[in-house]
Structure formats: structure tokens, C-alpha cells
Protein backbone atom coordinates (compact mmCIF):
# COMPACT_ATOMS: atom_id res chain seq x y z
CA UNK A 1 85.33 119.64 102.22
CA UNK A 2 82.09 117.78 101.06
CA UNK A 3 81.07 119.94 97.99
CA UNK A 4 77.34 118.11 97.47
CA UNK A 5 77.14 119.32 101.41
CA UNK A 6 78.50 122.66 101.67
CA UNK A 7 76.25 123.18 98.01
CA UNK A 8 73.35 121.89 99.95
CA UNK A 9 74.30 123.97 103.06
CA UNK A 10 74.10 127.19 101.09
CA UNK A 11 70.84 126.52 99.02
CA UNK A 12 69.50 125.77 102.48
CA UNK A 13 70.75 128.60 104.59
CA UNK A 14 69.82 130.71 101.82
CA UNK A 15 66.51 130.12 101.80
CA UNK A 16 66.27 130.09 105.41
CA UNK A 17 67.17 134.04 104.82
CA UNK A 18 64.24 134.60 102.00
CA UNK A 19 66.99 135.09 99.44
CA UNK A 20 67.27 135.37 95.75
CA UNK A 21 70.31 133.93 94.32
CA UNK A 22 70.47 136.80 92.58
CA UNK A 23 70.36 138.80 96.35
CA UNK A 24 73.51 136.49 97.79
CA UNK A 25 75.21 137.59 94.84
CA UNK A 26 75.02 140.97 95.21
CA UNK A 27 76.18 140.40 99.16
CA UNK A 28 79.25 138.65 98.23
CA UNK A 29 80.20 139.47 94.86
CA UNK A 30 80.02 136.84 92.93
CA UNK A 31 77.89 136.17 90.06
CA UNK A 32 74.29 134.33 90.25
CA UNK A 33 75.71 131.82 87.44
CA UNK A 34 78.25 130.93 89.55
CA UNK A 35 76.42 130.35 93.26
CA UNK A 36 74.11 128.23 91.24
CA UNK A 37 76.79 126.12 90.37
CA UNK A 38 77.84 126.07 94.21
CA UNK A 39 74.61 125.38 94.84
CA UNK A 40 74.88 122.42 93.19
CA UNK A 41 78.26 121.10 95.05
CA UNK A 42 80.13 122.01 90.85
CA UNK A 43 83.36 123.68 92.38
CA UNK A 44 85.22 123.01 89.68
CA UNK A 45 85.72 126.22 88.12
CA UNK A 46 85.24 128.28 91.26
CA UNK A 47 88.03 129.84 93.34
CA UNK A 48 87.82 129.51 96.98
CA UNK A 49 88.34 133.50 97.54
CA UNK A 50 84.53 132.95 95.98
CA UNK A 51 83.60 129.75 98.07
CA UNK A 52 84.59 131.64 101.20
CA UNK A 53 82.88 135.00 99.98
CA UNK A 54 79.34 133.52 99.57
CA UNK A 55 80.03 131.29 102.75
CA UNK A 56 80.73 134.99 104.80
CA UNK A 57 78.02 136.59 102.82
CA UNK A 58 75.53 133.76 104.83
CA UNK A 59 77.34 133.93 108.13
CA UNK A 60 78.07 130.24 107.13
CA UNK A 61 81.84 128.93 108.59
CA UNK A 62 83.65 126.67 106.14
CA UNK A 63 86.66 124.69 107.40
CA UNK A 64 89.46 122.55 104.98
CA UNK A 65 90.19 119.78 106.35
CA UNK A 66 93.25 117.78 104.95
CA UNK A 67 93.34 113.90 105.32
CA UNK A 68 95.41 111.22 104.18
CA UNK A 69 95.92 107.27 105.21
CA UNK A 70 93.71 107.65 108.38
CA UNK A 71 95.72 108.58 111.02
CA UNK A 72 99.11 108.37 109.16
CA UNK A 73 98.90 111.97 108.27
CA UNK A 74 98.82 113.03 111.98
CA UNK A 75 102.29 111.52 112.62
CA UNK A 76 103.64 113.04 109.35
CA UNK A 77 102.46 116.33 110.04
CA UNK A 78 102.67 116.48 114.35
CA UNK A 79 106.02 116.04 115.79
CA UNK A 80 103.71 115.97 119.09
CA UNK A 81 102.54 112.99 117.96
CA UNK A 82 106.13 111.07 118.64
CA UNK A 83 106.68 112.68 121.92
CA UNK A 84 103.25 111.31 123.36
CA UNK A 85 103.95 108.21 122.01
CA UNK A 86 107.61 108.05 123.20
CA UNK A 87 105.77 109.11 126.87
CA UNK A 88 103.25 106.06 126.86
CA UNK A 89 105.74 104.06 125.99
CA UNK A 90 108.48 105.05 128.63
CA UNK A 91 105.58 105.16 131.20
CA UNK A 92 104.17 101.24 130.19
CA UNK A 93 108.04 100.16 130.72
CA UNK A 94 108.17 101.57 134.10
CA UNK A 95 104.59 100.83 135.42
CA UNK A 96 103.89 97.74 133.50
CA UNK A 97 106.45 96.00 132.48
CA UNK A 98 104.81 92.43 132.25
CA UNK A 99 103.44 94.47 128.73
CA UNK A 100 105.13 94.12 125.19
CA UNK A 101 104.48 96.76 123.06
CA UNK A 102 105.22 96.79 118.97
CA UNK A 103 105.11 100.57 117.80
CA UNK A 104 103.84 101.65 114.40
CA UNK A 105 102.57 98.38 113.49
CA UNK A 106 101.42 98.69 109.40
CA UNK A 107 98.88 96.14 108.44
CA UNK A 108 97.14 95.39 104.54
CA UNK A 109 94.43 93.07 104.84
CA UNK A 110 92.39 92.84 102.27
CA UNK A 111 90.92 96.80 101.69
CA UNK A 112 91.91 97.29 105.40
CA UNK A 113 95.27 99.28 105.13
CA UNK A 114 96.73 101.44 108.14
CA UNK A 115 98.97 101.44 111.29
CA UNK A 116 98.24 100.95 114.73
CA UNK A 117 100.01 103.42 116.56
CA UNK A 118 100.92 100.95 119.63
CA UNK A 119 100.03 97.06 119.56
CA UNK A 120 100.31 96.08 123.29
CA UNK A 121 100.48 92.04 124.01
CA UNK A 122 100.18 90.40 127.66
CA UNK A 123 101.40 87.20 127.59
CA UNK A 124 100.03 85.87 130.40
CA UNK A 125 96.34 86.58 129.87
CA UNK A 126 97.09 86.65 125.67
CA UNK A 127 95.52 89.95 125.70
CA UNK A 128 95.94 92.20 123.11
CA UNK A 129 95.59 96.26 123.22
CA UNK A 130 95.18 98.27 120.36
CA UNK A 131 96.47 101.92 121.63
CA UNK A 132 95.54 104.96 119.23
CA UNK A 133 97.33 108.45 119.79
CA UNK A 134 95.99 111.74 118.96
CA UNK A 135 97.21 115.16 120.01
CA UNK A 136 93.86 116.66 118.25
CA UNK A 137 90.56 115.49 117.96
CA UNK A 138 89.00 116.71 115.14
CA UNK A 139 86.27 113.71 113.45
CA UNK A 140 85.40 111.89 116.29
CA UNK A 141 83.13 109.52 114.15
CA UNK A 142 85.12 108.99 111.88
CA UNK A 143 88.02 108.35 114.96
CA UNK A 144 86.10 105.86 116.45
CA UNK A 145 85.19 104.34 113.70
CA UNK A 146 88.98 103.89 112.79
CA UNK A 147 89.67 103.06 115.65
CA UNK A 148 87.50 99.91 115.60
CA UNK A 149 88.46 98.99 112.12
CA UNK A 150 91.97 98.33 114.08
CA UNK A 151 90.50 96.44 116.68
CA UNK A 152 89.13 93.89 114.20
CA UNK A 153 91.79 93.32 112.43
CA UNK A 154 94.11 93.65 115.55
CA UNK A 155 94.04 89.97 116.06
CA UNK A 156 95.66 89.10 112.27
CA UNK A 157 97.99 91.07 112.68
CA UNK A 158 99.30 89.61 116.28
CA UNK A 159 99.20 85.89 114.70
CA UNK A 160 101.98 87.60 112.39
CA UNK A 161 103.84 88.25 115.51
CA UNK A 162 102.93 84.62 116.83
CA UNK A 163 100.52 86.38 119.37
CA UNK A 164 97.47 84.24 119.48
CA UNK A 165 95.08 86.47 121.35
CA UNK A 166 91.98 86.03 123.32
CA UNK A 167 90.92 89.29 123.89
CA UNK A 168 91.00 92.33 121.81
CA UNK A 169 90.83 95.86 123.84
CA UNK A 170 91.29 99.42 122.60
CA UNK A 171 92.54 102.66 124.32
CA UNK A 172 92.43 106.00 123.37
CA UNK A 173 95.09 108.53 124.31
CA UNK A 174 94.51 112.18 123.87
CA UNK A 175 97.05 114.78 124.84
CA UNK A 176 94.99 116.81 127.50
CA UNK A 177 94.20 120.10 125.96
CA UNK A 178 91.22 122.17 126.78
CA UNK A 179 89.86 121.91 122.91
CA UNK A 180 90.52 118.50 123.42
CA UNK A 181 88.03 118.24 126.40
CA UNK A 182 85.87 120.00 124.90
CA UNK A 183 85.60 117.81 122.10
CA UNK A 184 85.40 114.88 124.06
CA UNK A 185 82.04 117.06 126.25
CA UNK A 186 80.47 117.29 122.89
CA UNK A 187 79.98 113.74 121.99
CA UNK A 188 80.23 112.48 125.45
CA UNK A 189 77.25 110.31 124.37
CA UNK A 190 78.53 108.91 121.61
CA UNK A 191 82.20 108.05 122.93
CA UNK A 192 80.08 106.53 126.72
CA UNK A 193 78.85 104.01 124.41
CA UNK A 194 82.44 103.22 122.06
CA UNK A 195 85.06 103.86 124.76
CA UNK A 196 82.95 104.00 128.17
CA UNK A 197 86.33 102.95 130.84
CA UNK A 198 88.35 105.86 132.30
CA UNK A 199 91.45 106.44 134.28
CA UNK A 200 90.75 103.99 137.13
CA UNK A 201 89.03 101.05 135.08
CA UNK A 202 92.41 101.24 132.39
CA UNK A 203 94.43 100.85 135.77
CA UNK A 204 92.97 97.66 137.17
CA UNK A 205 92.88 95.95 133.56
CA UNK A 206 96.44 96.65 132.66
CA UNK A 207 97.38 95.21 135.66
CA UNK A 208 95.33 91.82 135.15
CA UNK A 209 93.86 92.03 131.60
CA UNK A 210 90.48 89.50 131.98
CA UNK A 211 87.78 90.87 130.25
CA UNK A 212 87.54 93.68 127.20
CA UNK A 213 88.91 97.38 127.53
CA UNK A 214 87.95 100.06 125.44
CA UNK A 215 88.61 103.53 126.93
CA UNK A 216 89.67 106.82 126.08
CA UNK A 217 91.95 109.23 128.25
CA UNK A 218 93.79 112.31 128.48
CA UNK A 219 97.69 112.34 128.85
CA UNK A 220 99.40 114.87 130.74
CA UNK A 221 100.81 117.85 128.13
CA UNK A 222 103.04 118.61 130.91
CA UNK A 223 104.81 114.81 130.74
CA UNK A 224 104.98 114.76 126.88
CA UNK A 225 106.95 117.71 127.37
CA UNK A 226 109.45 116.25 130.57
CA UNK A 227 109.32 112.99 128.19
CA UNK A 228 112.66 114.75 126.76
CA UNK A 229 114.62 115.17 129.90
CA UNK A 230 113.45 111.82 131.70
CA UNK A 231 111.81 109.18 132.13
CA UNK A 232 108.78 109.31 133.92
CA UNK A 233 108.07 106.67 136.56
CA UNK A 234 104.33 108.11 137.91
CA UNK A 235 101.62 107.75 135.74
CA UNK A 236 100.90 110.68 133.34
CA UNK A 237 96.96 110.52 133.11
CA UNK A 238 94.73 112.89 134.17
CA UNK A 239 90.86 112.67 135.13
């Protein structure tokens, strides 16, 4: 939670309404003193029963969101997270095996700190694919613009590996979720010009990497689940 925002949010949307600060604090119970400090993004000595009070009072919807290391708090917190990965990792091995993937790859360069969920190398082409799971989407900006952080330091860390790459790629894989899509509809225009490839385009380039990747698709829910029973040998994307 942004508190100069939400403060700003609440001035704004009060005024919108023609109200007093004295009028939104008769509406949600809280005193004037204290939505003035709001106001002014000073939470400090505010509970959030009060936050959330003068939020409802406005018809206003505020959301905690926790965050931590990036992405690092997604595989800490999603047990989901390790059964996609353990799928896309079962399915390269059967599909594409000419592929060597490193999982959980932790880099520290410089004030770029973080893990790439799956470093992919080809050998043959010295192509390098940085692969980033998610089982939500929640900040797409500030996804992508993880996700591309990665990317450019993606090469570094392969030389540690002796991989001396030519071309840097990057894939997004989302488990395939209906909130998920809809995500994905709402900043279709931003994510056409980050990740434009789909389904078909991944396909040909993993089987002869020339050129740059950077995609984003949906993984089957259904074959994270079977990823416990078997190993998959048909391709778990859908369109």
C-alpha cells in the first residue's frame, strides 16, 4: 500500500463527492483530525479498521499487497509455484531435450539481486532463455519489468556457468486460470509490445533458437496437477 497515493486517492474522491472532511467523518466514524492526516498519506498512528472505514465510507477498494525479493516471495508462499515448475521442466526433458535447464538460478550483480526461476541454455545455437513462473498475476508492470531486469543480466550469469551466449530470450509461464486471462485481456497492449510470441512462435524457436523470443503463455492447471502421478510427454500449453 502506497500511503502518499491512497492519501491522495481519498482527498480526491472526496472532493469528487462535494465533501467536508468533517462530512466523511461523520460517514465512517472517524475523526476529521485524523482523515486529514490520511489525507496526507501520515498512517502512522492510524489503525487500518480506520483506513478501511473511510476507504468504505467513499466506496473506495483498498487492497494489501505483501512483497518481498521480487518474485522470491511467490515460491515461499505458493507450493503451486514448484509443481508448475517441476511440469515445465519434465515437459522440456521430454519434448526438447537438446535444452539444459539450471533451476532457481540466484544472481547479485551489482544492486541487481534475484533468481531466475529457470535459465534454459541451447548449446548449439548458444541461446539462452530466461523462463519466469507465476501461478498469479497480480503487477504486471512491475512483472515485466522484472522480468527484463533478468534478461539483462541473464547473460553474466551464464558466463558463470561457462555459457557464452548470443542471444538472450524470455518466456513467461502463467498457470491458466480465468483471473489469470483476464489479467493478461487487461493489459493486452502493454504485454503485445514486451512479450508479443504465443504458443506456436515459442514452438518453432525452441526447436531451432535463431533470433530473440520473448513470449508469455498459459500452462495447463490440469498438467501441474497430473505433474504428480507422471510425466507428461504432450505439451501442456494452451491458446
Amino acid at each position: 500500500m502506497d500511503d502518499q497515493r491512497l492519501g491522495l486517492v481519498i482527498r480526491r474522491v472526496r472532493l469528487r463527492r462535494l465533501w467536508r472532511q468533517t462530512d466523511l467523518a461523520a460517514k465512517s466514524g472517524v475523526s476529521r483530525s485524523a482523515i486529514s492526516r490520511l489525507e496526507r498519506g501520515h498512517f502512522d498512528t492510524m489503525t487500518l479498521v480506520d483506513v478501511r472505514a473511510v476507504a468504505v465510507a467513499l466506496d473506495v477498494r483498498v487492497e494489501l499487497l505483501a512483497r518481498w525479493r521480487g518474485g522470491d516471495l511467490d515460491r515461499l508462499m505458493n507450493a503451486r509455484h514448484s509443481m508448475l515448475h517441476e511440469s515445465v521442466a519434465r515437459w522440456f526433458r521430454a519434448e526438447y531435450p537438446a535444452w539444459i535447464l539450471a533451476p532457481e538460478v540466484t544472481f547479485a550483480i551489482y544492486a541487481d539481486r534475484g533468481a531466475i526461476d529457470i535459465l534454459a541454455w541451447h548449446p548449439g545455437r548458444r541461446a539462452l532463455l530466461v523462463i519466469e513462473l507465476k501461478t498469479e498475476l497480480v503487477d504486471m508492470n512491475e512483472l515485466v519489468g522484472t522480468l527484463d531486469r533478468k534478461r539483462r543480466v541473464a547473460k553474466q550469469v551464464a558466463r558463470e556457468r561457462g555459457w557464452d551466449a548470443l542471444s538472450v530470450s524470455a518466456w513467461l509461464i502463467v498457470t491458466d486460470t480465468r483471473t489469470n486471462r483476464r489479467h493478461r485481456h487487461t493489459h493486452a497492449a502493454m504485454l503485445a509490445g514486451a512479450l508479443p510470441d504465443a504458443r506456436p512462435a515459442v514452438r518453432r524457436w525452441l526447436r531451432d533458437p535463431v533470433g530473440v523470443l520473448g513470449a508469455l503463455t498459459f500452462w495447463s492447471d490440469r498438467e501441474i496437477e497430473a505433474t504428480r502421478k507422471r510425466v507428461s510427454t504432450t505439451a501442456p500449453m494452451t491458446d
